[in-house]
C-alpha atoms as a PDB file:
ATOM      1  CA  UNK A   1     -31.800  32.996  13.626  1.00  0.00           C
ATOM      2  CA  UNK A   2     -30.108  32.768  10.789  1.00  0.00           C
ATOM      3  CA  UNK A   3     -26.646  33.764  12.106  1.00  0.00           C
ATOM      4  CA  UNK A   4     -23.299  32.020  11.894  1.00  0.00           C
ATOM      5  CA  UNK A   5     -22.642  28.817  14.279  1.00  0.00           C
ATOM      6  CA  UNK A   6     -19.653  28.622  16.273  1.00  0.00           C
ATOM      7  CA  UNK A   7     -18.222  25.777  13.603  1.00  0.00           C
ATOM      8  CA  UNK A   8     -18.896  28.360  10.709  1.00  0.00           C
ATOM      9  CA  UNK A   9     -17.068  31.027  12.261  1.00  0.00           C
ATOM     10  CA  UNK A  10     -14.670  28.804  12.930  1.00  0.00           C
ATOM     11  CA  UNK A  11     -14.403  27.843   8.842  1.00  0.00           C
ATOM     12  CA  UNK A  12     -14.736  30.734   7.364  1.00  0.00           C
ATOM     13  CA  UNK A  13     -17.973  29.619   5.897  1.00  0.00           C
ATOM     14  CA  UNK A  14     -21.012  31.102   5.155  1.00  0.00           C
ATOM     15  CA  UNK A  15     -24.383  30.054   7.542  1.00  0.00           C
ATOM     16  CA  UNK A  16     -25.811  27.614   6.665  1.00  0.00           C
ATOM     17  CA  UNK A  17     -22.982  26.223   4.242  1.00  0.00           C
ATOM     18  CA  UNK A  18     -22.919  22.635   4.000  1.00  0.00           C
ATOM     19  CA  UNK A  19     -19.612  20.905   5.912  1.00  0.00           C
ATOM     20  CA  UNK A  20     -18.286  17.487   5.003  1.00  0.00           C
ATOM     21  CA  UNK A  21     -15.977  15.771   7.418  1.00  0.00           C
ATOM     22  CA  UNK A  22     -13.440  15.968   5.518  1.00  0.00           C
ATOM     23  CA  UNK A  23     -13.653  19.677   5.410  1.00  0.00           C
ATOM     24  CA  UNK A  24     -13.236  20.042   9.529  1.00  0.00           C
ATOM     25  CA  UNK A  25      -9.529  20.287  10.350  1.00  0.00           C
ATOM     26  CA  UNK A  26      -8.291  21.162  13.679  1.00  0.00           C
ATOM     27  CA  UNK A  27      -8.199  25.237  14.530  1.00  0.00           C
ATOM     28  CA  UNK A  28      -6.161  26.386  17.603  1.00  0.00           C
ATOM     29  CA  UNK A  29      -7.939  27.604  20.324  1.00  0.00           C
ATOM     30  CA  UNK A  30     -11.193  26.455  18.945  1.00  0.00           C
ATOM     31  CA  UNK A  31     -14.002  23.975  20.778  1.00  0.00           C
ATOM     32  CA  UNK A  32     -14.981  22.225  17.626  1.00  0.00           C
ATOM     33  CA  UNK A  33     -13.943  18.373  17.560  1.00  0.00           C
ATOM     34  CA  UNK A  34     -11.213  17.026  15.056  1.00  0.00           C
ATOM     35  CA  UNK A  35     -12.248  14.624  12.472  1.00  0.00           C
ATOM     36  CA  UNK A  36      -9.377  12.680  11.513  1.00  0.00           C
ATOM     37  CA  UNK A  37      -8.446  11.390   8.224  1.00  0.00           C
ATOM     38  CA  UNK A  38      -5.977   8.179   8.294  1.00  0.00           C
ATOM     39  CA  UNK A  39      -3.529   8.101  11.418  1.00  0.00           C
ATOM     40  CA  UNK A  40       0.312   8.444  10.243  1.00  0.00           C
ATOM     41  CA  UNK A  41       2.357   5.934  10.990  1.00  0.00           C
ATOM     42  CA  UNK A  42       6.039   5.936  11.309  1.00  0.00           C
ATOM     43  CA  UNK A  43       7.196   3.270   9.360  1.00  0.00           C
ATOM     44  CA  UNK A  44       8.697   4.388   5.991  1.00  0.00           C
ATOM     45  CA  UNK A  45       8.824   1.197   3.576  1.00  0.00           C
ATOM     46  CA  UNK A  46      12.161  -0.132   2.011  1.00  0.00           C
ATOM     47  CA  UNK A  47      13.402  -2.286  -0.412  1.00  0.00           C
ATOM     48  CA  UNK A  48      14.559  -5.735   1.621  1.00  0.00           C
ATOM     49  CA  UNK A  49      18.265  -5.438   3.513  1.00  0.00           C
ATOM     50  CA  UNK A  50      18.641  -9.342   2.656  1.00  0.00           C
ATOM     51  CA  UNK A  51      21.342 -10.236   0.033  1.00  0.00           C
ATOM     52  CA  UNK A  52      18.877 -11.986  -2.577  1.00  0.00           C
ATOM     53  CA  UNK A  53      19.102 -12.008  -5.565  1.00  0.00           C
ATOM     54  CA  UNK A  54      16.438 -10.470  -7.971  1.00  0.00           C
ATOM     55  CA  UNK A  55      15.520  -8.513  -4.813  1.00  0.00           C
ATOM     56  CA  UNK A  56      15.469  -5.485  -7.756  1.00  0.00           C
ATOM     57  CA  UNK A  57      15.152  -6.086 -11.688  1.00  0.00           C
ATOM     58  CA  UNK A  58      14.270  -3.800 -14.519  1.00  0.00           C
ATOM     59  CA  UNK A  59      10.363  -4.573 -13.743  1.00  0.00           C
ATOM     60  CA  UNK A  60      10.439  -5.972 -10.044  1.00  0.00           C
ATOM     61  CA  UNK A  61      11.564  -4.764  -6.660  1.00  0.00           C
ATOM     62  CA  UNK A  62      10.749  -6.753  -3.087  1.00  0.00           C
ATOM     63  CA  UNK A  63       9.997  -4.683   0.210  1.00  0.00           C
ATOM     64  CA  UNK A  64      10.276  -6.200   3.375  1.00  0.00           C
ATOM     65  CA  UNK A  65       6.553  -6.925   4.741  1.00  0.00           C
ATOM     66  CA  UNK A  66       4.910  -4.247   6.965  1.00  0.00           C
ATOM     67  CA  UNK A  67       4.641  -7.402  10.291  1.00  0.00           C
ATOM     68  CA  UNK A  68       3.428  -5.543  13.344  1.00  0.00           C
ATOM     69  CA  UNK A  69       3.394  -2.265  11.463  1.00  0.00           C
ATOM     70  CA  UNK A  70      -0.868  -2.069  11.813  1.00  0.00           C
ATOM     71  CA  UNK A  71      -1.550  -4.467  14.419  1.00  0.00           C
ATOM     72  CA  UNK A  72      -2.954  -1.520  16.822  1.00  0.00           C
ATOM     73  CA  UNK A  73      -5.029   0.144  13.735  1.00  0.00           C
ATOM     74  CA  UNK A  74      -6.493  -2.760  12.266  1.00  0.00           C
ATOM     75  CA  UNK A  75      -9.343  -4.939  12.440  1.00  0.00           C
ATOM     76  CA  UNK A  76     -10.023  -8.223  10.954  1.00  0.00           C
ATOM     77  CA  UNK A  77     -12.242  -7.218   7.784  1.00  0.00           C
ATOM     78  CA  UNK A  78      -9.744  -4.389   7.249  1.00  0.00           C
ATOM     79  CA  UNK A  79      -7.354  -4.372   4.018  1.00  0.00           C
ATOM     80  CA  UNK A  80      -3.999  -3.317   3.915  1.00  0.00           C
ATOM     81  CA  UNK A  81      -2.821  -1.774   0.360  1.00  0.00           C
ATOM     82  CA  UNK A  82       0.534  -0.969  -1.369  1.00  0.00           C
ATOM     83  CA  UNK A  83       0.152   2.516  -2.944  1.00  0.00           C
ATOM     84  CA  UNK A  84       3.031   2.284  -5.940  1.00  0.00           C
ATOM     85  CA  UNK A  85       3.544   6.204  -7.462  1.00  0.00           C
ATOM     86  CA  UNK A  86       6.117   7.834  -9.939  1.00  0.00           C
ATOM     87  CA  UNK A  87       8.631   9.507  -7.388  1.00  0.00           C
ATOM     88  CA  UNK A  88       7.026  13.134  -8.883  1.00  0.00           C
ATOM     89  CA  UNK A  89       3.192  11.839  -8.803  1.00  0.00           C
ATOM     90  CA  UNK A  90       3.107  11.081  -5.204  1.00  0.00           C
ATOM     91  CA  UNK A  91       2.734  14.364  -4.086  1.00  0.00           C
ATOM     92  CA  UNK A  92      -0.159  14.246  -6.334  1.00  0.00           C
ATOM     93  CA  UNK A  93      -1.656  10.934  -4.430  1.00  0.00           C
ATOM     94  CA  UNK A  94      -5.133  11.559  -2.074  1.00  0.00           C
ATOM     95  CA  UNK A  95      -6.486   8.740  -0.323  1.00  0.00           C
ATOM     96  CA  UNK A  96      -9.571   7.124  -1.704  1.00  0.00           C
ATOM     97  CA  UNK A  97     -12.190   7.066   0.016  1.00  0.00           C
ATOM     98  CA  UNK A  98     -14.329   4.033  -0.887  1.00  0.00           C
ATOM     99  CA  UNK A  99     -13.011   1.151  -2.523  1.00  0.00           C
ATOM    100  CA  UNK A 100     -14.521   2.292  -5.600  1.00  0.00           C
ATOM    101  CA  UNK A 101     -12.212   4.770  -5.847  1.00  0.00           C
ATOM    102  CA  UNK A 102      -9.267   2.670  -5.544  1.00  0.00           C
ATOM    103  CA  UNK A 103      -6.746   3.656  -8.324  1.00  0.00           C
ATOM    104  CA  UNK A 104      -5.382   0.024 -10.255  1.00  0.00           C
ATOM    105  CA  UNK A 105      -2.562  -0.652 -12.175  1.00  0.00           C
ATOM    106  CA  UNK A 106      -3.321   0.968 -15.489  1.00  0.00           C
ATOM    107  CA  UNK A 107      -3.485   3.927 -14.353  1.00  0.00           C
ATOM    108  CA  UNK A 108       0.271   4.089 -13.687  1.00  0.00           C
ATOM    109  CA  UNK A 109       0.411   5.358 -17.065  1.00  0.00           C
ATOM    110  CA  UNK A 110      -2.094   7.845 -16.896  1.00  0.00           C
ATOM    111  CA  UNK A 111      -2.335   9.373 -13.367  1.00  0.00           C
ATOM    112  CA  UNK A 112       1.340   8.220 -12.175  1.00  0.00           C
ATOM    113  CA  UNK A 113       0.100   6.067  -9.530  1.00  0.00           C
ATOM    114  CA  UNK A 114      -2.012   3.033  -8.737  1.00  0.00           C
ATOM    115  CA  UNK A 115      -2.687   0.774  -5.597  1.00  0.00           C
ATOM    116  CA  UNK A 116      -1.980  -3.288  -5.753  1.00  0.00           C
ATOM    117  CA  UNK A 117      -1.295  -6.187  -3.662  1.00  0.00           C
ATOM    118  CA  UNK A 118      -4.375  -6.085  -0.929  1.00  0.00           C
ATOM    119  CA  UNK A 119      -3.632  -8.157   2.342  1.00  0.00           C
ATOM    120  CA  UNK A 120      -5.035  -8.718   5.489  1.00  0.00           C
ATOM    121  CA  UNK A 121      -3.603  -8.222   8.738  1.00  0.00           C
ATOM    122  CA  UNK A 122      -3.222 -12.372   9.435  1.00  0.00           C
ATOM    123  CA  UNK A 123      -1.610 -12.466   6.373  1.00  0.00           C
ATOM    124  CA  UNK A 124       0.985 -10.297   7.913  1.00  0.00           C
ATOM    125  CA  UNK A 125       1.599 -11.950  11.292  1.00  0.00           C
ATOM    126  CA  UNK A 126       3.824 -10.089  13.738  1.00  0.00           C
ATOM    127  CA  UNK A 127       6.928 -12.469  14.465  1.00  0.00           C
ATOM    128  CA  UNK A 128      10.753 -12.887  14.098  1.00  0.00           C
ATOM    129  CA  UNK A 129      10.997 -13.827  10.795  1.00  0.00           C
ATOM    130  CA  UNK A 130      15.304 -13.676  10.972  1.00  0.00           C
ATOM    131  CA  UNK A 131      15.107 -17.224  12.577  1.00  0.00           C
ATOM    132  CA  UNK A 132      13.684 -20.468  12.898  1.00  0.00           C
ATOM    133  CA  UNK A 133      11.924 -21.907   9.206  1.00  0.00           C
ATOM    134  CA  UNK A 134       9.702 -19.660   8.036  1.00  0.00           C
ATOM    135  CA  UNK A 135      12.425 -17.314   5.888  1.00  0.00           C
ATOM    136  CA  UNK A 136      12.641 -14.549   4.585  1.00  0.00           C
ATOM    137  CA  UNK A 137       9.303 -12.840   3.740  1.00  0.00           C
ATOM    138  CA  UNK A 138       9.009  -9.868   1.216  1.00  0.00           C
ATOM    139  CA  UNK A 139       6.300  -8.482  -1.064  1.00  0.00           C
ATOM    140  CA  UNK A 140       6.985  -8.283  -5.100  1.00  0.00           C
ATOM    141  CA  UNK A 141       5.936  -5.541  -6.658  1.00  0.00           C
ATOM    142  CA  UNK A 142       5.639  -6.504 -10.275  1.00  0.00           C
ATOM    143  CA  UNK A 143       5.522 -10.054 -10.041  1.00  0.00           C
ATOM    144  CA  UNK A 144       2.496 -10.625 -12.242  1.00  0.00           C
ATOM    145  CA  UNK A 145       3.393 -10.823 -15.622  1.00  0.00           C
ATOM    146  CA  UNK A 146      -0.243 -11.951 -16.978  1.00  0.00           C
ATOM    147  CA  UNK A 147      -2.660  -9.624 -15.169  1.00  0.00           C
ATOM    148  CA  UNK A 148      -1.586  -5.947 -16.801  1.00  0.00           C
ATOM    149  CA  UNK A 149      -5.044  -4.751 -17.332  1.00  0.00           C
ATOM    150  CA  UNK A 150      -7.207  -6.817 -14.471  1.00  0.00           C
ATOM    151  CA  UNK A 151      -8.031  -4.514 -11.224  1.00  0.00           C
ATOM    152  CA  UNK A 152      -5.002  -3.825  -8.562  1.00  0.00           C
ATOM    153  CA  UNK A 153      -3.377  -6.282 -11.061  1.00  0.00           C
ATOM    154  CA  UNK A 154       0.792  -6.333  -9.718  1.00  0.00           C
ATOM    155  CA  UNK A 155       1.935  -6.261 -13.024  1.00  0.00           C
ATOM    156  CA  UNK A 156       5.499  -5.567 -14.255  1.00  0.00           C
ATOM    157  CA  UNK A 157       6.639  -1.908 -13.251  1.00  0.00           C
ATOM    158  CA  UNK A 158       7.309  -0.210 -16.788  1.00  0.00           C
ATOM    159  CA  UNK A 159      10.171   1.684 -16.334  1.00  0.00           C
ATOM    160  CA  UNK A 160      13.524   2.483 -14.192  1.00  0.00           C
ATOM    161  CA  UNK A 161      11.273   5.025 -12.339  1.00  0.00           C
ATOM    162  CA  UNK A 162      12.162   6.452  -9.263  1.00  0.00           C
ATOM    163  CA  UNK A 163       9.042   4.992  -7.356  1.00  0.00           C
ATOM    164  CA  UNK A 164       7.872   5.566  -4.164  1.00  0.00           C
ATOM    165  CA  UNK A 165       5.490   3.451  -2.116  1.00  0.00           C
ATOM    166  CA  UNK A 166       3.419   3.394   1.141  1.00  0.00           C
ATOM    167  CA  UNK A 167       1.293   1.482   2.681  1.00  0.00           C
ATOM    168  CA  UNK A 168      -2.710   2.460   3.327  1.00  0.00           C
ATOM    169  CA  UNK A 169      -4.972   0.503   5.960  1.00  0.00           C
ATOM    170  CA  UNK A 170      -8.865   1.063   4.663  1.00  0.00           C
ATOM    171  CA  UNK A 171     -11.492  -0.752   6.484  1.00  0.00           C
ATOM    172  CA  UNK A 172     -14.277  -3.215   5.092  1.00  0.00           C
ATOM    173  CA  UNK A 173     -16.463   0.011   4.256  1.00  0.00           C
ATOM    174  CA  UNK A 174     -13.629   1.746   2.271  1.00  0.00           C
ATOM    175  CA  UNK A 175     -12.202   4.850   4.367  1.00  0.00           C
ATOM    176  CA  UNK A 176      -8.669   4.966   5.246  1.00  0.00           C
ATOM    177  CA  UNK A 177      -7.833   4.498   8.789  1.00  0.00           C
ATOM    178  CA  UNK A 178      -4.105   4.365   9.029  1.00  0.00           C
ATOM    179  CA  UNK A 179      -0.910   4.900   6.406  1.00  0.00           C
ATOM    180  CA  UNK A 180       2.718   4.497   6.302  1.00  0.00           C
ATOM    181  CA  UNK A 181       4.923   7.565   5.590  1.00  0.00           C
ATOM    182  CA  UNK A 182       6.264   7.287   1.594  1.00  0.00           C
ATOM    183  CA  UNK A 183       9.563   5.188   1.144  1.00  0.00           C
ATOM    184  CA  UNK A 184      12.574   6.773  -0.283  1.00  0.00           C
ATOM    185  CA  UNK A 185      12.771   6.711  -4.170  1.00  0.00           C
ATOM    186  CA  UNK A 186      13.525   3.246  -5.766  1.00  0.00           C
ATOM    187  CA  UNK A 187      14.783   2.473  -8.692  1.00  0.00           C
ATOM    188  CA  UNK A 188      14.784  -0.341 -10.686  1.00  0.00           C
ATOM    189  CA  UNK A 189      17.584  -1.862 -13.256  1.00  0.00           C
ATOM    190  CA  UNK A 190      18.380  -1.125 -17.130  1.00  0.00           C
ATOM    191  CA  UNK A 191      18.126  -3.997 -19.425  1.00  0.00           C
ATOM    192  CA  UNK A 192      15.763  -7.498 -19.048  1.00  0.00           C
ATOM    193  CA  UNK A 193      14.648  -8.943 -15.565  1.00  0.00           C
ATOM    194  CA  UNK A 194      17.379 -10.540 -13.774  1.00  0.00           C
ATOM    195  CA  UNK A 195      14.798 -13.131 -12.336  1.00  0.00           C
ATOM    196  CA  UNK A 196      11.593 -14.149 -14.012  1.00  0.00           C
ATOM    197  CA  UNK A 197       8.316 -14.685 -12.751  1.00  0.00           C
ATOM    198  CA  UNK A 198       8.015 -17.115 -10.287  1.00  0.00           C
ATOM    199  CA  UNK A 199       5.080 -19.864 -10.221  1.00  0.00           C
ATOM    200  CA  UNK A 200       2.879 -19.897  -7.364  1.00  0.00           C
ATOM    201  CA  UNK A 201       3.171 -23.438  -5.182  1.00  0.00           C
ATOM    202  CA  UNK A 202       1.440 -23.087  -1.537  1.00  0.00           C
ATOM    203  CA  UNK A 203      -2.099 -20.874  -1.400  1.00  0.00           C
ATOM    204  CA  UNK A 204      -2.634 -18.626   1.551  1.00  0.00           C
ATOM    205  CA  UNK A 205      -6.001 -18.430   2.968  1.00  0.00           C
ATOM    206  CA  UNK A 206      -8.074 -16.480   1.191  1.00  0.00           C
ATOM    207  CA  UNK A 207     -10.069 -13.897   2.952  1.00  0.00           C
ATOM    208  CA  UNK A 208     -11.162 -11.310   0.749  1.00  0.00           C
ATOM    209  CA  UNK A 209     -11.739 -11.286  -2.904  1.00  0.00           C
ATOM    210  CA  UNK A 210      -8.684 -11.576  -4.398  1.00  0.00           C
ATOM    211  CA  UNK A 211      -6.711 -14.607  -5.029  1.00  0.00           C
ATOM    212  CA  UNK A 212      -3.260 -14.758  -2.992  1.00  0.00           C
ATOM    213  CA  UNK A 213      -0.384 -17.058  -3.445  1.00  0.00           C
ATOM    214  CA  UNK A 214       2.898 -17.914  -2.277  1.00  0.00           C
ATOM    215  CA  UNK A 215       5.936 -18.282  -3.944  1.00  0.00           C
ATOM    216  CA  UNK A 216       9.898 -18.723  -3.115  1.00  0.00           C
ATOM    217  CA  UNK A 217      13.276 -17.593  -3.981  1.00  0.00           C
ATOM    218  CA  UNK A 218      15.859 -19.659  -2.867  1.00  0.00           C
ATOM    219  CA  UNK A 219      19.428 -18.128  -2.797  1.00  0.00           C
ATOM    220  CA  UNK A 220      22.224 -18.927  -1.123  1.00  0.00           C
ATOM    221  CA  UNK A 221      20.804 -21.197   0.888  1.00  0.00           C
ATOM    222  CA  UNK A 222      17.579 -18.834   2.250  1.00  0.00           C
ATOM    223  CA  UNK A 223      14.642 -19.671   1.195  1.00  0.00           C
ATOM    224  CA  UNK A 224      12.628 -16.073   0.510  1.00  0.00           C
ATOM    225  CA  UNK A 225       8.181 -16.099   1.046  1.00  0.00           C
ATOM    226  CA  UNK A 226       7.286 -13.885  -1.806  1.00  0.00           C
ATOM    227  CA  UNK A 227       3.436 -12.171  -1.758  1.00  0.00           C
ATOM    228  CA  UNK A 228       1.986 -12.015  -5.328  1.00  0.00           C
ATOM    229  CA  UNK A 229      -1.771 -11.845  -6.590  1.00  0.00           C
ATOM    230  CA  UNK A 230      -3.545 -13.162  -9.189  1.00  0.00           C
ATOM    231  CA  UNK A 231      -6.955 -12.913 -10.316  1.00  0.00           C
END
């Protein structure tokens, strides 16, 4: 009575010592269980391979859409994020763990990162998008050029950066269940925006809180499905 547990020994800790899940990693040779945090996986994010134009301005960049990237991980209520960080902040990022934790776009400025454009997994349907009529699909970060200090607003990036960006899956009660791995640094342009915001012309269903719309690039004949917010 009074003694160490197996789990304490394990830790280091002293008995009786509280122990939050996220404390328990996994020890080798040990019979305590795992608790995960959010499953990594392999899929680093990229600025589009498609020849459009605009595709990266002095406030705007477009990724190619994570399609069949979280099909296995997520659920129906579950919310799929785009963490945006300062190349040397994202280091710095940790996972929120409740949605009232989520970082938005002001905080750029002040903590070097924020999280922004919050989709759902049939928003993100897992098909060849390289043929037949539905185009070329990306996601705009810094599209929204009236939103700059509404929550997860996708506001105008303000500077050439470098950036980095991954993707975080957090389910309807806020925990993280499954991220990307960071992209590569992006940077954006010198000088004005080489394409200006786009209006919005055909909603998408709506199932969560935020207001999504879809707008469209045409170039050289392709027409490009871009993913913006609004509030």
């Amino acid at each position: 009575m009074g003694g160490q547990s197996l789990l304490e020994k394990d830790m280091g800790l002293r008995a009786g010592e509280d122990v939050t899940p996220w404390d328990i990693g996994y020890i080798e040779g040990s019979s305590v269980p795992e608790l995960l945090g959010a499953d990594l996986i392999p899929y680093e994010p990229q600025v589009t391979a498609w020849d459009l134009e605009g595709k990266v301005t002095a406030t705007t960049f477009c990724l190619e859409q994570p399609r069949c990237v979280f099909d296995e991980h997520a659920l129906a209520n579950d919310t799929i994020w785009l963490v945006v960080a300062f190349n040397n902040a994202s280091r710095d990022f940790q996972n929120p763990q409740t949605s009232a934790t989520i970082p938005t776009s002001p905080q750029l400025l002040t903590d070097g990162y924020y999280m922004t454009l919050p989709l759902s997994l049939d928003q993100l349907p897992c098909e060849d998008l390289a043929s037949g009529s539905g185009g070329v699909r990306v996601l705009r970060v810094g599209n929204d050029f009236g939103c700059y200090q509404k929550s997860y607003c996708n506001a105008p990036l303000p500077s050439q950066g470098p950036y980095r960006v991954k993707f975080l899956l957090m389910d309807a009660n806020g925990p993280p269940k499954a991220e990307t791995k960071w992209s590569n640094p992006i940077y954006l342009h010198q000088g004005s925006a080489g394409v200006r915001d786009l209006r919005l012309t055909q909603p998408l269903p709506e199932p969560h809180a935020v207001e999504r719309d879809l707008g469209q690039i045409h170039h050289n004949g392709t027409k490009t499905l871009v993913f913006s917010t609004r509030h």
